[in-house]
Protein backbone atom coordinates (compact mmCIF):
# COMPACT_ATOMS: atom_id res chain seq x y z
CA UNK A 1 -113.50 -27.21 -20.15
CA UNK A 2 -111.17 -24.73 -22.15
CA UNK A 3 -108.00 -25.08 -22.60
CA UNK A 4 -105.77 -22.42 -24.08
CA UNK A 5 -104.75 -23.52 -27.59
CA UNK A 6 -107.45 -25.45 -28.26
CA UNK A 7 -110.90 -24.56 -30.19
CA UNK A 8 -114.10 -25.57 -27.98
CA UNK A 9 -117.65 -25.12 -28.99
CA UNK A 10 -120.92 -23.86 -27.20
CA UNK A 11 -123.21 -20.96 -27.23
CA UNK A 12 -122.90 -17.43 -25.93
CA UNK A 13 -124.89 -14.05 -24.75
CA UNK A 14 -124.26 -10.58 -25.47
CA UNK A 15 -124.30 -8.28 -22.48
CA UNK A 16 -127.39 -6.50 -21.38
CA UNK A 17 -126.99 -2.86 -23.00
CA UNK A 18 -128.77 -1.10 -20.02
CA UNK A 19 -127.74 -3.31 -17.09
CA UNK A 20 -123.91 -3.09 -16.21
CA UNK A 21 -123.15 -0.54 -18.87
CA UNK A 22 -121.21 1.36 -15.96
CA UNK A 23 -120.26 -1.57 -14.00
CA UNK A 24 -115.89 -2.29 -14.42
CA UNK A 25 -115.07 -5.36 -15.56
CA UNK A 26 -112.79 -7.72 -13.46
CA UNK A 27 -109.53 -6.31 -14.86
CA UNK A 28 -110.74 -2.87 -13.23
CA UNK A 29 -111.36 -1.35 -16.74
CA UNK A 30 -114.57 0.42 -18.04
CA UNK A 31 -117.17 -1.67 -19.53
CA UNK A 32 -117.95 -0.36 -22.85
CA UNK A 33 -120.11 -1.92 -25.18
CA UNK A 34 -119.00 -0.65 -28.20
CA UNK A 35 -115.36 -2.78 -27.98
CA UNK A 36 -114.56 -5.85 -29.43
CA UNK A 37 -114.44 -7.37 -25.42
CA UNK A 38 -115.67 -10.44 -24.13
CA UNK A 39 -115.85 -12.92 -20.57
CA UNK A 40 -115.21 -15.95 -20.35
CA UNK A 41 -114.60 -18.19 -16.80
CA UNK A 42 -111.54 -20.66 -18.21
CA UNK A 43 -109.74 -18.07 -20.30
CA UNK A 44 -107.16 -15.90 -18.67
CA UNK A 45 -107.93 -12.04 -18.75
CA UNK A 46 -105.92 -10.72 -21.28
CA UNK A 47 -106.42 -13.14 -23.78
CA UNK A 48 -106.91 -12.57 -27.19
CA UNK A 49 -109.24 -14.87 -28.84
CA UNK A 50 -111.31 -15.46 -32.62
CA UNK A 51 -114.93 -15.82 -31.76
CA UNK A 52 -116.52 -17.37 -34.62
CA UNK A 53 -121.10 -17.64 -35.07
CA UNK A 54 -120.92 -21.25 -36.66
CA UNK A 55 -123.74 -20.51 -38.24
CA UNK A 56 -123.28 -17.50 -40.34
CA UNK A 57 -119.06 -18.64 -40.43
CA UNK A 58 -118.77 -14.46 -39.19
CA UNK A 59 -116.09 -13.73 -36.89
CA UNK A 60 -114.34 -11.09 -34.55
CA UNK A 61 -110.98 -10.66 -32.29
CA UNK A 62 -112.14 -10.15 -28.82
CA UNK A 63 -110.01 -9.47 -25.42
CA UNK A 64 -111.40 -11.40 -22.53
CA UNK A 65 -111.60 -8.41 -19.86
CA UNK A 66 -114.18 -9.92 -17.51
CA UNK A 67 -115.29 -13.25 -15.87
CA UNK A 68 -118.59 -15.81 -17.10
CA UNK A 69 -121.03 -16.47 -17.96
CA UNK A 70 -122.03 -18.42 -15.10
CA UNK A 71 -124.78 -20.31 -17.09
CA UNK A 72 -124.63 -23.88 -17.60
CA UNK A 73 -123.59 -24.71 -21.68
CA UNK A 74 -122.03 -20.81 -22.09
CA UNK A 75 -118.79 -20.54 -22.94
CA UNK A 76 -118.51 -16.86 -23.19
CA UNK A 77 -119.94 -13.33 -22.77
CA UNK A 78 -119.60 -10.89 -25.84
CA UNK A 79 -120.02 -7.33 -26.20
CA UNK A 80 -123.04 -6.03 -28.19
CA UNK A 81 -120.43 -4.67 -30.95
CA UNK A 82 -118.93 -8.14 -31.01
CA UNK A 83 -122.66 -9.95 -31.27
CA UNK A 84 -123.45 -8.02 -34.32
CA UNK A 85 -120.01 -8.15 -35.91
CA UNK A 86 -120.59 -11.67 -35.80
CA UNK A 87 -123.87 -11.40 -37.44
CA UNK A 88 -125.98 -12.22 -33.90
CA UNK A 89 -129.49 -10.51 -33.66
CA UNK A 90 -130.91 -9.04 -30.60
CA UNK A 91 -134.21 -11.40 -31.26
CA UNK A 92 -132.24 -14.04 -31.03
CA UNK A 93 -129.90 -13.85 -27.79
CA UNK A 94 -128.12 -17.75 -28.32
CA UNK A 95 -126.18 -18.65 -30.58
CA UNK A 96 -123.42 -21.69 -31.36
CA UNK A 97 -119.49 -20.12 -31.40
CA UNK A 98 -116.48 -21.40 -31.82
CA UNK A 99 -113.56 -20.09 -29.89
CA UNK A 100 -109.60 -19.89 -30.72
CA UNK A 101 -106.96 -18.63 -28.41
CA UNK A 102 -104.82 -16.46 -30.58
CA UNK A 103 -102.34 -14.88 -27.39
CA UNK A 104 -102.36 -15.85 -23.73
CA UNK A 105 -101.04 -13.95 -20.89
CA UNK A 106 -98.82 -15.76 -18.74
CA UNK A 107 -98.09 -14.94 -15.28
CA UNK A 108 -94.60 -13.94 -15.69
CA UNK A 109 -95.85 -11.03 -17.59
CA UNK A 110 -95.03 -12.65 -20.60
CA UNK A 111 -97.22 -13.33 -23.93
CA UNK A 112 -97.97 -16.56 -25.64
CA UNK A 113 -98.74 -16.63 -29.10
CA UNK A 114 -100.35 -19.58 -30.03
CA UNK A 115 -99.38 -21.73 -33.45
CA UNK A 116 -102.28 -21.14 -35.02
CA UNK A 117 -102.65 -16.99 -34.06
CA UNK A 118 -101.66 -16.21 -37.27
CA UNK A 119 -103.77 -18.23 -39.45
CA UNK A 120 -107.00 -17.54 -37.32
CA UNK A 121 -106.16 -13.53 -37.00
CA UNK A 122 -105.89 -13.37 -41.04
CA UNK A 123 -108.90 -16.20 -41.93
C-alpha cells in the first residue's frame, strides 16, 4: 500500500500510445502523452511525485492525473515521455521504480509539501 510520504517500490507500464491517446484522464483533463503525467490507485490526483527506474538510477517529476494500474504488483502508470526520460525502452514494457511523494493535495484545497520534496526535486 502507498502512503503519502513514504517511498514504496514495484514495477510500472507506460501507456499504450494508440489506445486512449484521446481518452480524459480522471481529473477531466486531456491525456497527452508527451507530459511528464502519471496514474497511480493510492496517490491522490494532484500529487506531485519523483519516479525513479532503479535500474538505470534515471528519474522524472510526474503529476498523478489519472487512476491505476489495476494490475496486480503495479504501482503506477507513466506517460511515454516519462518512460523514456527515465531511460525505459518500448521492448521492454516492466520495469522496477521507486516512488517519492514530493506535494500532496489535501482536501481543504490546501498543499502539502513533504520533508523530503526538496531534496528529491533537486537529486
Amino acid at each position: 500500500m502507498q502512503i503519502a510520504g513514504h517511498t514504496h517500490g514495484g514495477q510500472f507500464w507506460p501507456w499504450n500510445l494508440l489506445v486512449g491517446y484521446f481518452q480524459p484522464f480522471t481529473a477531466g483533463l486531456n491525456r497527452l502523452h508527451n507530459l511528464m503525467n502519471a496514474a497511480s490507485v493510492t496517490l491522490a490526483l494532484g500529487t506531485t511525485a519523483k519516479v525513479t527506474n532503479l535500474e538505470t538510477g534515471r528519474s522524472a517529476i510526474v503529476t498523478i492525473r489519472d487512476r491505476g494500474p489495476y494490475v496486480r504488483g503495479r504501482i503506477v502508470d507513466l506517460s511515454p515521455a516519462t518512460a523514456r526520460k527515465i531511460g525505459l525502452e518500448r521492448k521492454q514494457g516492466l520495469v522496477k521504480v521507486e516512488v517519492a511523494p514530493l506535494t500532496v493535495p489535501l482536501p481543504d484545497g490546501t498543499v502539502k509539501v513533504m520533508s523530503n520534496a526538496l531534496a528529491m526535486a533537486s537529486s
